[in-house]
Structures are given as structure tokens and as C-alpha cells.
Protein backbone atom coordinates (compact mmCIF):
# COMPACT_ATOMS: atom_id res chain seq x y z
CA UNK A 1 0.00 0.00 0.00
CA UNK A 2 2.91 2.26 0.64
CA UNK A 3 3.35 2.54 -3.37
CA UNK A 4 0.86 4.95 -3.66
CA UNK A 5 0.47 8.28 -2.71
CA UNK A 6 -2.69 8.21 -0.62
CA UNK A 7 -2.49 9.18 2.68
CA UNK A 8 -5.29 7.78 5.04
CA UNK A 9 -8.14 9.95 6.37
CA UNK A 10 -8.06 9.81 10.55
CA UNK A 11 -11.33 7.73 9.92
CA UNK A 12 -10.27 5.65 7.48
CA UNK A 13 -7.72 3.76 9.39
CA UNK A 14 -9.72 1.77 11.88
CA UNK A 15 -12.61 0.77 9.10
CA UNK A 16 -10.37 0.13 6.48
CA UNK A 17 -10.62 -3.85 5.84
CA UNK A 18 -7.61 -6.22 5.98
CA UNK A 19 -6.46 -8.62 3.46
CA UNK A 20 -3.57 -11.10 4.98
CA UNK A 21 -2.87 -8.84 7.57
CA UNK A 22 -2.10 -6.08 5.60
CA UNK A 23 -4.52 -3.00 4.43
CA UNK A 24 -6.31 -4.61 1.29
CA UNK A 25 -5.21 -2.83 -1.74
CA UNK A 26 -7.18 0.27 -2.90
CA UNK A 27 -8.87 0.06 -6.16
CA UNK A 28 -10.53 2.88 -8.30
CA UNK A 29 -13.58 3.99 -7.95
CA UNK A 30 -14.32 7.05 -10.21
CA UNK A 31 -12.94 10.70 -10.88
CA UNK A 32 -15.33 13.62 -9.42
CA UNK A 33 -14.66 16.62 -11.18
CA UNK A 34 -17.84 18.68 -9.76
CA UNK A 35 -17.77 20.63 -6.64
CA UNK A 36 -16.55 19.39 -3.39
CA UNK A 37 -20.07 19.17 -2.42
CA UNK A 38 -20.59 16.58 -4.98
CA UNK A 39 -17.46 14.41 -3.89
CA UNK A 40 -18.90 15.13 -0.09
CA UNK A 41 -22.32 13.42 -0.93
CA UNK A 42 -20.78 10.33 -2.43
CA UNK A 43 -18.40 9.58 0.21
CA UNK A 44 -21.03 9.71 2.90
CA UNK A 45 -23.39 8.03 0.54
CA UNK A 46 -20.27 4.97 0.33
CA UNK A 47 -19.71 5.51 4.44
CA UNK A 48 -23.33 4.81 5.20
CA UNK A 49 -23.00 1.61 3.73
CA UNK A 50 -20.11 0.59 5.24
CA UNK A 51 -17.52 1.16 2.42
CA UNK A 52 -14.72 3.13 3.44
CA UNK A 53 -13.48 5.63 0.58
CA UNK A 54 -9.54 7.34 0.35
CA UNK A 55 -9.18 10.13 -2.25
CA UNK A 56 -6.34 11.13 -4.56
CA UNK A 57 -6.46 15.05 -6.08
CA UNK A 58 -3.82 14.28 -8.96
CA UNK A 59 -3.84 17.59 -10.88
CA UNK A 60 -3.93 20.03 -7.58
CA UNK A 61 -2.53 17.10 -5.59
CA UNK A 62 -3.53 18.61 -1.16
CA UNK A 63 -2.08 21.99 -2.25
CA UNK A 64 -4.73 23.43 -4.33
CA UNK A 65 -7.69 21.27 -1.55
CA UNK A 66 -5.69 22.99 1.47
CA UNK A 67 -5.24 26.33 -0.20
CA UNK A 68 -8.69 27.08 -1.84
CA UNK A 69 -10.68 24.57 0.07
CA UNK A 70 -11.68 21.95 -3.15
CA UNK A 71 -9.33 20.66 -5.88
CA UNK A 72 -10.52 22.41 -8.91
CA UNK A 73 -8.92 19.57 -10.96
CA UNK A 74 -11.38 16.76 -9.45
CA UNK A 75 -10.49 14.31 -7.35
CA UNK A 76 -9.95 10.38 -7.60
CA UNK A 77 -12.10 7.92 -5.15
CA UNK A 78 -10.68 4.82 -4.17
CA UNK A 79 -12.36 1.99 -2.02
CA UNK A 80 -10.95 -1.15 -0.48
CA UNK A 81 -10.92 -3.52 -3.82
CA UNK A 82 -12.87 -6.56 -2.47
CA UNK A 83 -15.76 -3.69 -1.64
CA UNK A 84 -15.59 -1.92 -5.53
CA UNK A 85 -18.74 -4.30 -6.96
CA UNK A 86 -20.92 -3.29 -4.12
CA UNK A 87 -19.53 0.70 -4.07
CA UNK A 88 -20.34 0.95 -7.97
CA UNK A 89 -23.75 -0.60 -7.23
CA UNK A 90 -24.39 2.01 -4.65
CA UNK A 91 -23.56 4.93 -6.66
CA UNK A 92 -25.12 3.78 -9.97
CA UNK A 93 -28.37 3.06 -8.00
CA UNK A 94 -28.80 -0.27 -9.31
CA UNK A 95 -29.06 -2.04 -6.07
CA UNK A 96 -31.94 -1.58 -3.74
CA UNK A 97 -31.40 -0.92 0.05
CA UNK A 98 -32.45 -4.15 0.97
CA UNK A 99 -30.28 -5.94 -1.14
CA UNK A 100 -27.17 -3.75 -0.38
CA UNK A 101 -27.88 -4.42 3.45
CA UNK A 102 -28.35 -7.88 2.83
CA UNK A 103 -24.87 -7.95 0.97
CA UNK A 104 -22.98 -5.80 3.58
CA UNK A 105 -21.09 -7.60 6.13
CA UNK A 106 -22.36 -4.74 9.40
CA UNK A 107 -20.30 -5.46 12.25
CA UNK A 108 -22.89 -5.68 15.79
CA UNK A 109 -21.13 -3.23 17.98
């Protein structure tokens, strides 16, 4: 995981599955190129459901999101690979809740 340059979210480290012991590899998800608001709404869409979500701003890279507040470039959304079936199910809308929920593996806290 250390080949790429994502840096974990503080919230992303303790829900971020294992694979072998190790952090299971990220895989692509999509490029946002809309407002922040628009990458906001997706990643809590993705968190309600239990899919964790790391993003990558690759033409600003954290300079142009810390300095303006949103990477005018867009930014890349990566979830934990064995989770990328059920996150592009989510977001396309093809899925209905029941059959996400009934999919999702919710931890009883």
C-alpha cells in the first residue's frame, strides 16, 4: 500500500478492511470533477454503507484542496478492492437498500 500516494483519512484507518494482515489494496472507484459538495455526498453516501473511501487530487494534488478549500482539478475515489462491486452498485443506484444491506457484512457493535 505504501506505493501509492494516498495518505489515510483519521477515519479511514480503523474501518479500512484487511487482506492477509495487511490493508487490502485500494482500487478505483471514479474521478469527481464537480464541486466538493458533490465528492462530499458520495463519500457519505459509500460511508453509510459501510464502504470506506480514500481520495487522490492528482492535478492540484492537497495543495490546491488545502489552499482554496476543493481541488478544482477533481479528485480520484478509491475503495478497499474486495468492496468496488458493491460501491459501484451504490452509486449507480442499481441495487436496492435491501439488497445492499443484505450484501454488507455490518459489524454488531
Amino acid at each position: 500500500m505504501a506505493d501509492w500516494d494516498v495518505s489515510f483519512e483519521r477515519a479511514v484507518v480503523g474501518s479500512w478492511p484487511e487482506k492477509d494482515g495487511a490493508p487490502e489494496e485500494p482500487a478505483f472507484l471514479e474521478h469527481i470533477a464537480g464541486s466538493r459538495m458533490e465528492l462530499d455526498m458520495e463519500r457519505s453516501m459509500l460511508w453509510a454503507y459501510g464502504i470506506p473511501t480514500v481520495c487522490r487530487y492528482p492535478n492540484d494534488g492537497e495543495f490546491g484542496n488545502v489552499m482554496v478549500g476543493f481541488a478544482g482539478g477533481g479528485a480520484d475515489v478509491f475503495v478497499p478492492a474486495g468492496m468496488l462491486e458493491d460501491a459501484r452498485n451504490i452509486i449507480s443506484c442499481d441495487l436496492s437498500d435491501e439488497e445492499i444491506y443484505n450484501n454488507m457484512n455490518f459489524k454488531e457493535d
